[in-house]
C-alpha atoms as a PDB file:
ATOM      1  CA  UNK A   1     -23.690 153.340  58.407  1.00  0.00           C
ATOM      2  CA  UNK A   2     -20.420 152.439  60.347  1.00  0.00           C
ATOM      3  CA  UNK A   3     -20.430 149.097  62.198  1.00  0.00           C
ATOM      4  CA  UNK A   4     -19.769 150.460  65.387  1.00  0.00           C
ATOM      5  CA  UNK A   5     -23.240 152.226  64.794  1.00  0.00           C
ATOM      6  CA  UNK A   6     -25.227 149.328  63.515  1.00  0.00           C
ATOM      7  CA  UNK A   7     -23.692 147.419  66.332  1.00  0.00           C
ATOM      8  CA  UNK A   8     -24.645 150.037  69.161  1.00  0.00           C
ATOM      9  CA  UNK A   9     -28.113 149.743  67.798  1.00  0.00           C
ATOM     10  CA  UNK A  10     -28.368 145.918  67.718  1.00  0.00           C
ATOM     11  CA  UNK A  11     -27.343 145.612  71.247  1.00  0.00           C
ATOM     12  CA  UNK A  12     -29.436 147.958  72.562  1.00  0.00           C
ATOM     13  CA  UNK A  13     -33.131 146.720  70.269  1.00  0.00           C
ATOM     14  CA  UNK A  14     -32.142 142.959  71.493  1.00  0.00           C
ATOM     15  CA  UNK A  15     -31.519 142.728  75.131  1.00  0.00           C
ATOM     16  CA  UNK A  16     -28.996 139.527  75.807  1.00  0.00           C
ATOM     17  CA  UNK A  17     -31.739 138.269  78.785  1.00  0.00           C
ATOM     18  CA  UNK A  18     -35.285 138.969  79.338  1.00  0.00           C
ATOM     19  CA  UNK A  19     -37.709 138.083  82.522  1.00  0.00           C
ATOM     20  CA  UNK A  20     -40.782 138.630  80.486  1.00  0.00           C
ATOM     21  CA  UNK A  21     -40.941 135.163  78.739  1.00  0.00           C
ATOM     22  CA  UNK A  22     -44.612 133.537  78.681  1.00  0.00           C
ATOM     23  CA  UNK A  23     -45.461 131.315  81.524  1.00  0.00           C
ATOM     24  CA  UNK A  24     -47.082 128.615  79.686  1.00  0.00           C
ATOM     25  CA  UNK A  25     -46.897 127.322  75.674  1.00  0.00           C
ATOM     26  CA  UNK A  26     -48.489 129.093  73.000  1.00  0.00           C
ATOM     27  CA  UNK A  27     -49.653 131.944  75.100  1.00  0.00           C
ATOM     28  CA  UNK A  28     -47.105 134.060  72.803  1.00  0.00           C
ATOM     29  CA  UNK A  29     -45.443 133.069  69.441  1.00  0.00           C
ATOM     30  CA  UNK A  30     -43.608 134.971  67.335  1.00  0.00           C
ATOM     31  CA  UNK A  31     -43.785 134.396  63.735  1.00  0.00           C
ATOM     32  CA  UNK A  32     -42.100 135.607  60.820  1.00  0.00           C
ATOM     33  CA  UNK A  33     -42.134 135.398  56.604  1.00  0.00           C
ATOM     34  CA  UNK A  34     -38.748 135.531  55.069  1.00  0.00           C
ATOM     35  CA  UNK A  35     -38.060 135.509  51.766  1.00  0.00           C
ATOM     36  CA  UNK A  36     -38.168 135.697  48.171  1.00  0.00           C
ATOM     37  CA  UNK A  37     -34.997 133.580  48.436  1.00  0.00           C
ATOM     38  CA  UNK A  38     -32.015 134.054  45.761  1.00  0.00           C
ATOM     39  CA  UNK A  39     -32.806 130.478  44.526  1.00  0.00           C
ATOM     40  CA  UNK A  40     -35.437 127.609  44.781  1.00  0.00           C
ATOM     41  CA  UNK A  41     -35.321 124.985  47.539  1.00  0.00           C
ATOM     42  CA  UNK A  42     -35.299 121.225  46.033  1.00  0.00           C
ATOM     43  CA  UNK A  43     -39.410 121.501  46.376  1.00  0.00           C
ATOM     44  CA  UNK A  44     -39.799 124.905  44.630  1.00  0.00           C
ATOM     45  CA  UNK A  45     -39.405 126.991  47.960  1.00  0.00           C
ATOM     46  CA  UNK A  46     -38.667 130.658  47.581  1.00  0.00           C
ATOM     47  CA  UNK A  47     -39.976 131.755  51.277  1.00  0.00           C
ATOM     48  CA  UNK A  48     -40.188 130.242  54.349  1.00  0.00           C
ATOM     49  CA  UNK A  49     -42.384 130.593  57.543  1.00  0.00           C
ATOM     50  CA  UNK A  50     -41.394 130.219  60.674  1.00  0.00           C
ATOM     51  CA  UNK A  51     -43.053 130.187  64.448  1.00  0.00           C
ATOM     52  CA  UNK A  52     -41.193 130.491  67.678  1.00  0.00           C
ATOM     53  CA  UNK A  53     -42.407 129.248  71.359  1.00  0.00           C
ATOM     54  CA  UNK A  54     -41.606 132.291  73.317  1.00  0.00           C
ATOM     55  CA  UNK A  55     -42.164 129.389  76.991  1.00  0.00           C
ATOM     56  CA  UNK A  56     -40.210 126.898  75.247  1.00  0.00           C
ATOM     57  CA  UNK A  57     -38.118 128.478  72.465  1.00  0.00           C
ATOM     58  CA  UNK A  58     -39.340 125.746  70.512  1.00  0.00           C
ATOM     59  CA  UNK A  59     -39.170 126.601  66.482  1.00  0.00           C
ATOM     60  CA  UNK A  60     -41.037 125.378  63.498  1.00  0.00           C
ATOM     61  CA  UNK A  61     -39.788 126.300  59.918  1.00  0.00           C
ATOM     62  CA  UNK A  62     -42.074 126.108  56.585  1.00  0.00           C
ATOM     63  CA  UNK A  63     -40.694 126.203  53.260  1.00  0.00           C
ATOM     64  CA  UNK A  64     -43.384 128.386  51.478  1.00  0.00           C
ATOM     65  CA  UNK A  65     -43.882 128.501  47.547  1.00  0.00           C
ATOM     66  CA  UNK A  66     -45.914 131.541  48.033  1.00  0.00           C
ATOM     67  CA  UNK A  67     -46.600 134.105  50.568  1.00  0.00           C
ATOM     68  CA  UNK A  68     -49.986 133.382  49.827  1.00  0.00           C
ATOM     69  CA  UNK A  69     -49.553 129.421  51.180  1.00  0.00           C
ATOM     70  CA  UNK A  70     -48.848 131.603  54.994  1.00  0.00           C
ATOM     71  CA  UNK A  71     -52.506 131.192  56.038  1.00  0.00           C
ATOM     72  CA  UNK A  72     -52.920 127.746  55.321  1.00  0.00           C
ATOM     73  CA  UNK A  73     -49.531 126.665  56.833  1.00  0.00           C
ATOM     74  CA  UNK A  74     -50.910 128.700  59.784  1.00  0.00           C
ATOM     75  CA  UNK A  75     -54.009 126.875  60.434  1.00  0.00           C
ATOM     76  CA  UNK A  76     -51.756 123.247  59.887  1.00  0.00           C
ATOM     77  CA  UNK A  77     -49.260 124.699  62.365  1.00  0.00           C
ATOM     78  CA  UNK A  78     -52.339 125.952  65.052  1.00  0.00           C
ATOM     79  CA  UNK A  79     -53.911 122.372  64.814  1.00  0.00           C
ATOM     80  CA  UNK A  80     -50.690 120.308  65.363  1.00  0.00           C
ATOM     81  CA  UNK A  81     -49.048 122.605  67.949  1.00  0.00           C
ATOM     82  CA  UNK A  82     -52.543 123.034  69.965  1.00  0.00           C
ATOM     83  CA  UNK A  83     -52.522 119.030  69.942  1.00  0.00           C
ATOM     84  CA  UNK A  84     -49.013 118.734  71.314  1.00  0.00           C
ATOM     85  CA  UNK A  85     -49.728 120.951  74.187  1.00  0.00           C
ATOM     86  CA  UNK A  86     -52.910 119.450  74.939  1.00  0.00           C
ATOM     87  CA  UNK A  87     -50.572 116.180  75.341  1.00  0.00           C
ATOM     88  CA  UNK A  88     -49.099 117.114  78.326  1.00  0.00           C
END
């Protein structure tokens, strides 16, 4: 695929601006699982999890030593992000 073509496509999947954001935080988060990474992290990562704010653009990152850990991390992310928001 040429990069004139892969570019062409990029711009037109990820618009530069959007007026659809959330209006408050939480109401939408995107998440994603990336990984098996070419090498370890320091504490036996190979994946990492990671949830984005779509109100604030706020972004948490997990280092993951399996996919199977995603669940878990989920709940400890719900609980301490719930309890921020609650704090304002």
């Amino acid at each position: 695929m040429s990069h004139a073509l892969v570019e062409s496509i990029t711009k037109s999947l990820f618009p530069k601006s959007s007026s659809s954001h959330s209006k408050n935080p939480l109401d939408l988060v995107h998440s994603d699982v990336c990984g098996k990474i070419g090498e370890k992290s320091m504490g036996g990562a190979e994946y990492f999890l990671t949830f984005v704010d779509d109100k604030t653009r706020y972004v948490w990152v997990y280092p993951l030593k399996k996919k199977s850990d995603v669940f878990e991390k989920f709940k400890l992310w719900k609980t301490m992000a719930e309890k921020s928001v609650a704090a304002f």
